[in-house]
N, C-alpha and C. Protein backbone atom coordinates (compact mmCIF):
# COMPACT_ATOMS: atom_id res chain seq x y z
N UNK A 1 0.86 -1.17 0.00
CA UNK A 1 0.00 0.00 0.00
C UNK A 1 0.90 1.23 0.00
N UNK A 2 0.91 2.01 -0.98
CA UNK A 2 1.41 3.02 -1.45
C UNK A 2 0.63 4.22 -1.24
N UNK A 3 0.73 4.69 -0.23
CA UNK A 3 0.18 6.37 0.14
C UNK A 3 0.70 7.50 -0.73
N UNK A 4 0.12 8.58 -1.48
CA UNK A 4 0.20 9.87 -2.49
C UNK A 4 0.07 10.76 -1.09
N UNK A 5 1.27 11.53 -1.02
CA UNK A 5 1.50 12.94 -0.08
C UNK A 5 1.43 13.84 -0.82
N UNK A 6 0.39 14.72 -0.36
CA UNK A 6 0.38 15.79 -0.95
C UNK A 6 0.56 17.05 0.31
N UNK A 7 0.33 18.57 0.04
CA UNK A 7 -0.23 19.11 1.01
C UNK A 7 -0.22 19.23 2.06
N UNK A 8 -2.06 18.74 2.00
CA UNK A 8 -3.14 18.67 2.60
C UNK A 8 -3.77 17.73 2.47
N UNK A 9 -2.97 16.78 2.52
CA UNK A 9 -3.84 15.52 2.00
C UNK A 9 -3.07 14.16 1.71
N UNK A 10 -3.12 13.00 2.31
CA UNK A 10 -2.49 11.65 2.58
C UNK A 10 -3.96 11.08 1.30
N UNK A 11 -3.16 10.44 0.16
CA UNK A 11 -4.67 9.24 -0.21
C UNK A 11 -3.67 8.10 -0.91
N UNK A 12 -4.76 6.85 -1.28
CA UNK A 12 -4.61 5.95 -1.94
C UNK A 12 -5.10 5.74 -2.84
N UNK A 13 -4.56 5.45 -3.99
CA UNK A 13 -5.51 5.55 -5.26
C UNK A 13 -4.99 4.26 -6.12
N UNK A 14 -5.97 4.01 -6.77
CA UNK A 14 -6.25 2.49 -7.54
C UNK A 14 -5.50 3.29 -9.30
N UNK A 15 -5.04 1.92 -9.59
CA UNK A 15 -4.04 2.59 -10.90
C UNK A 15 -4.47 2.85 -11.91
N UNK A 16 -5.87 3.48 -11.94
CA UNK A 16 -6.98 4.28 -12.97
C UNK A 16 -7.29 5.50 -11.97
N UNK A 17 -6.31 5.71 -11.19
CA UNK A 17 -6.07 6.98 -10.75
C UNK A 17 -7.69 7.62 -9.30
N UNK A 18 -8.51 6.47 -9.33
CA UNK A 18 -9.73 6.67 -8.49
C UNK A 18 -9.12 6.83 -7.12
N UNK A 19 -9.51 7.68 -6.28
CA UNK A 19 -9.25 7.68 -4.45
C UNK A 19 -10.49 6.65 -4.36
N UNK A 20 -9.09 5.56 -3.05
CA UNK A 20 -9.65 4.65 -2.66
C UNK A 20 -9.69 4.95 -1.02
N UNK A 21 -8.85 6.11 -0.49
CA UNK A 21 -8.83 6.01 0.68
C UNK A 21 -8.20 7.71 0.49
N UNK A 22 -8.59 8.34 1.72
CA UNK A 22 -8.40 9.87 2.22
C UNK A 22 -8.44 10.41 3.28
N UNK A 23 -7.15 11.26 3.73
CA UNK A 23 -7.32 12.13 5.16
C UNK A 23 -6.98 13.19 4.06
N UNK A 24 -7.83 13.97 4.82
CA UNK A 24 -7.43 15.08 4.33
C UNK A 24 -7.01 16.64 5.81
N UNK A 25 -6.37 17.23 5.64
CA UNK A 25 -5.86 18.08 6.87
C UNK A 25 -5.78 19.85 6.50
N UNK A 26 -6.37 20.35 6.21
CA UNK A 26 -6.37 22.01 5.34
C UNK A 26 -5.87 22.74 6.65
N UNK A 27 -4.76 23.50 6.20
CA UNK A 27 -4.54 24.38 7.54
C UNK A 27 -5.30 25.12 7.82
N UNK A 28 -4.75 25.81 9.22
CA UNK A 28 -5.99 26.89 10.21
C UNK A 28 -5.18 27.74 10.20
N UNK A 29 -3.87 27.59 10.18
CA UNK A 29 -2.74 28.49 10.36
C UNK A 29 -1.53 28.71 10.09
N UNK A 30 -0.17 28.77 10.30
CA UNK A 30 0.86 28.32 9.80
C UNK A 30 1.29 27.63 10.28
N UNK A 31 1.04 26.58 11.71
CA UNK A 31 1.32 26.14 12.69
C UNK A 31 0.49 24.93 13.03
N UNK A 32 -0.89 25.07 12.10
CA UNK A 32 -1.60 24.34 12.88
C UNK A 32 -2.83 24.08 11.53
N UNK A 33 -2.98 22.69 11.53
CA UNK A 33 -3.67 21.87 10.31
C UNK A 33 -5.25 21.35 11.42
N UNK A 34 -6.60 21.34 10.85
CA UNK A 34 -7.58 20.56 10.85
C UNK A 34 -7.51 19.26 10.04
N UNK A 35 -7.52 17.83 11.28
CA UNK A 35 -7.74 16.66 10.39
C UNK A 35 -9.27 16.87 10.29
N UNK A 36 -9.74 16.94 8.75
CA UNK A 36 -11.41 17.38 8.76
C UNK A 36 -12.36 16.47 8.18
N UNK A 37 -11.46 15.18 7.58
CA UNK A 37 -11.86 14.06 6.84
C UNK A 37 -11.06 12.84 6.35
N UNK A 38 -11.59 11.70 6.55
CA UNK A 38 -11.33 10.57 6.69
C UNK A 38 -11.92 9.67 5.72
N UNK A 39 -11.67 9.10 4.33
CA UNK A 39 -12.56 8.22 3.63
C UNK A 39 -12.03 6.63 3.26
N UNK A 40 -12.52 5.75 3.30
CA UNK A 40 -12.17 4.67 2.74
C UNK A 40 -13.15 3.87 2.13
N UNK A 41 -12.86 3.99 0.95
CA UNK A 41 -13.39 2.88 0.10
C UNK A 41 -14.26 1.83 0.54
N UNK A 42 -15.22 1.51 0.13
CA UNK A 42 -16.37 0.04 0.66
C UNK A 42 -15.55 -0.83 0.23
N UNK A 43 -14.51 -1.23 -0.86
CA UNK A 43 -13.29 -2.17 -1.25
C UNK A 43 -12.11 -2.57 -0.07
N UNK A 44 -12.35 -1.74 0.68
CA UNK A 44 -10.89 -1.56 1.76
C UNK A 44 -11.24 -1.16 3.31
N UNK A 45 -12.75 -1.27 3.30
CA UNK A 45 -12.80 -1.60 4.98
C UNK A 45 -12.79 -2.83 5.05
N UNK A 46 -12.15 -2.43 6.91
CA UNK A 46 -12.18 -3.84 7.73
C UNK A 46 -10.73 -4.42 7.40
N UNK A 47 -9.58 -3.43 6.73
CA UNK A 47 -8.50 -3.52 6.64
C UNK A 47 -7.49 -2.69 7.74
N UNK A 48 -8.54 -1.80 7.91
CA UNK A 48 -7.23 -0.87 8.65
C UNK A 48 -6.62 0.10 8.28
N UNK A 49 -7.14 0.45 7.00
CA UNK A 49 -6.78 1.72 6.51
C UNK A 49 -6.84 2.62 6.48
N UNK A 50 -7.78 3.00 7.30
CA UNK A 50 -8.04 4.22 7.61
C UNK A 50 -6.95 4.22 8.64
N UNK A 51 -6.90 3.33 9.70
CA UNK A 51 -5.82 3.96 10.72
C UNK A 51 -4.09 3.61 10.39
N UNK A 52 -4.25 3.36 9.31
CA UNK A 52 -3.14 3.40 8.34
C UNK A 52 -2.46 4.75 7.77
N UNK A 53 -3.78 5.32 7.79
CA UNK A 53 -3.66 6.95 6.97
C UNK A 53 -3.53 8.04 7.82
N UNK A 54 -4.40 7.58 9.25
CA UNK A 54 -4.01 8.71 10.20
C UNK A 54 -2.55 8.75 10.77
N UNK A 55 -1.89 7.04 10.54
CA UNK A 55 -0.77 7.03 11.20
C UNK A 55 0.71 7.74 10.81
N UNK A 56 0.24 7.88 9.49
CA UNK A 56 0.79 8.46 8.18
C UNK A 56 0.64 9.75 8.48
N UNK A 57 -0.39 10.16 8.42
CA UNK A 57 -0.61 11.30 8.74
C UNK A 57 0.09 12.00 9.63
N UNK A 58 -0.26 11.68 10.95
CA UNK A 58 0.30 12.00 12.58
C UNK A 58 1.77 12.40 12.47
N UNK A 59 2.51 11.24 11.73
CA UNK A 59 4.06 11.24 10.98
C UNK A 59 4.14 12.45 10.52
N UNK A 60 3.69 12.65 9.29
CA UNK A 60 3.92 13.86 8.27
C UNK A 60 4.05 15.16 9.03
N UNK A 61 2.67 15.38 9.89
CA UNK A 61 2.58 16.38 11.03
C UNK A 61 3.60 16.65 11.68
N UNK A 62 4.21 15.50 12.15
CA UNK A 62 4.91 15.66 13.41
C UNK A 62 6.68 16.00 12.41
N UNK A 63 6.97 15.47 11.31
CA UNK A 63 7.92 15.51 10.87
C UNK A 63 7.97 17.06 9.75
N UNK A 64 6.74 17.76 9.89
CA UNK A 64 6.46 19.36 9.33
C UNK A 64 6.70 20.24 10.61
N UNK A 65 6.48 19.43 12.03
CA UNK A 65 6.85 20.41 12.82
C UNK A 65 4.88 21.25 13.23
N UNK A 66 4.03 20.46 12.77
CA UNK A 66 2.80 21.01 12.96
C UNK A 66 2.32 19.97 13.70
N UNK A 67 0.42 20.80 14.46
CA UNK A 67 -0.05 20.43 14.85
C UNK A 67 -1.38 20.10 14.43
N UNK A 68 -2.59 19.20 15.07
CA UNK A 68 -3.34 18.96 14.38
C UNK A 68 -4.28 19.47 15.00
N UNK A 69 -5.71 19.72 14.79
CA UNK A 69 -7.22 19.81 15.18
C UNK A 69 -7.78 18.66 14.51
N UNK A 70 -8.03 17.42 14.71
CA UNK A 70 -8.72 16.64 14.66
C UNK A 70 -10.73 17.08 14.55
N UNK A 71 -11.49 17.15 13.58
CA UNK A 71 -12.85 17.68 13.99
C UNK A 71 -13.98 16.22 13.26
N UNK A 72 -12.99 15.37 12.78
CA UNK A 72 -13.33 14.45 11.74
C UNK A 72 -13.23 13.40 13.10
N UNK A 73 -14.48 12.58 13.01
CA UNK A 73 -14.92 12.16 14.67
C UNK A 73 -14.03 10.45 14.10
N UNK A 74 -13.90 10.27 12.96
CA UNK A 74 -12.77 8.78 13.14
C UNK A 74 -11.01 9.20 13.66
N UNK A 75 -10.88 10.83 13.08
CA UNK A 75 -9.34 11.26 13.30
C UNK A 75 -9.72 11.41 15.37
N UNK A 76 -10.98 12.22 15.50
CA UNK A 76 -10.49 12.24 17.41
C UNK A 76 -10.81 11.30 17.73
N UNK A 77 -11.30 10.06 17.95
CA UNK A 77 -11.28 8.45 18.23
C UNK A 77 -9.84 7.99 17.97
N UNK A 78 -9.20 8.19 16.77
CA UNK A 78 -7.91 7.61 16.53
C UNK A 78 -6.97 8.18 18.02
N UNK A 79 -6.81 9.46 17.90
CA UNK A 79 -5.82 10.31 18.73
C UNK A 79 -6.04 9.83 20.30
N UNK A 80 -7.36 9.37 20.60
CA UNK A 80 -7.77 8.95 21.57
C UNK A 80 -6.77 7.73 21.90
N UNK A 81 -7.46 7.06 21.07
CA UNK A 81 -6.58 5.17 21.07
C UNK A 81 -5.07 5.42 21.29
N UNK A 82 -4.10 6.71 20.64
CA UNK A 82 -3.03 6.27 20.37
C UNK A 82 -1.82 7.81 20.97
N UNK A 83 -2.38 7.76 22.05
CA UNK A 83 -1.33 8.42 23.07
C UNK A 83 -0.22 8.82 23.09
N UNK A 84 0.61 7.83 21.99
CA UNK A 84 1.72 8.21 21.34
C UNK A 84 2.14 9.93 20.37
N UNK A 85 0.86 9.79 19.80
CA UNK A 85 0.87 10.71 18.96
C UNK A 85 0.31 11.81 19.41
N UNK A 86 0.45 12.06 21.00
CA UNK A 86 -0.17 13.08 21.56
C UNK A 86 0.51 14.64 21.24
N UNK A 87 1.93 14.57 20.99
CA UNK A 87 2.48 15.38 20.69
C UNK A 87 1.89 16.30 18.84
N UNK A 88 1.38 15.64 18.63
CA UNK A 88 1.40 16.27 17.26
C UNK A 88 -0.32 17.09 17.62
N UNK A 89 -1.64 16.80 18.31
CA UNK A 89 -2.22 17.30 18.47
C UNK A 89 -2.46 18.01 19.77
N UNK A 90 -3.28 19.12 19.21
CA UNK A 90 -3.47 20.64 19.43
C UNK A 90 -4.08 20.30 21.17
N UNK A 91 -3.31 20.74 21.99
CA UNK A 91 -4.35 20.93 23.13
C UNK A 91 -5.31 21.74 23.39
């Protein structure tokens, strides 16, 4: 599984170029990104990919030196579960 970095935006896409999977993160500031959406494919649940993408995500964040706002209710469930990555979101 090959993740496309963009941006504002972690996806997976099928090799006719379709998004099969999406976080998407639009900044608030220069400092500070909204995770505001989360999609995966009816092909690719029950895999884990979604928390595949936030984990990816969390990474990217943390390795830009930003923080997150989570408002996308699978990204604050994730941040919940994974304590680790407390540093990258916004208190």
């Amino acid at each position: 599984m090959e993740f496309i970095y963009r941006e504002n935006e972690i996806a997976l896409e099928s090799p006719e170029g379709k998004t099969l999977a999406r976080v998407t993160f639009p900044a608030l500031d220069a400092e500070t990104v909204e995770i505001d959406h989360t999609f995966v494919d009816d092909s690719l649940r029950g895999q884990g990919v979604a928390g595949k993408l936030l984990e990816a995500a969390a990474a990217e964040l943390r390795k830009r030196g930003l923080k997150a706002v989570p408002t996308c209710s699978y990204a604050v469930k994730w941040f919940e579960k994974h304590p680790e990555y407390a540093d990258v979101k916004k208190a």
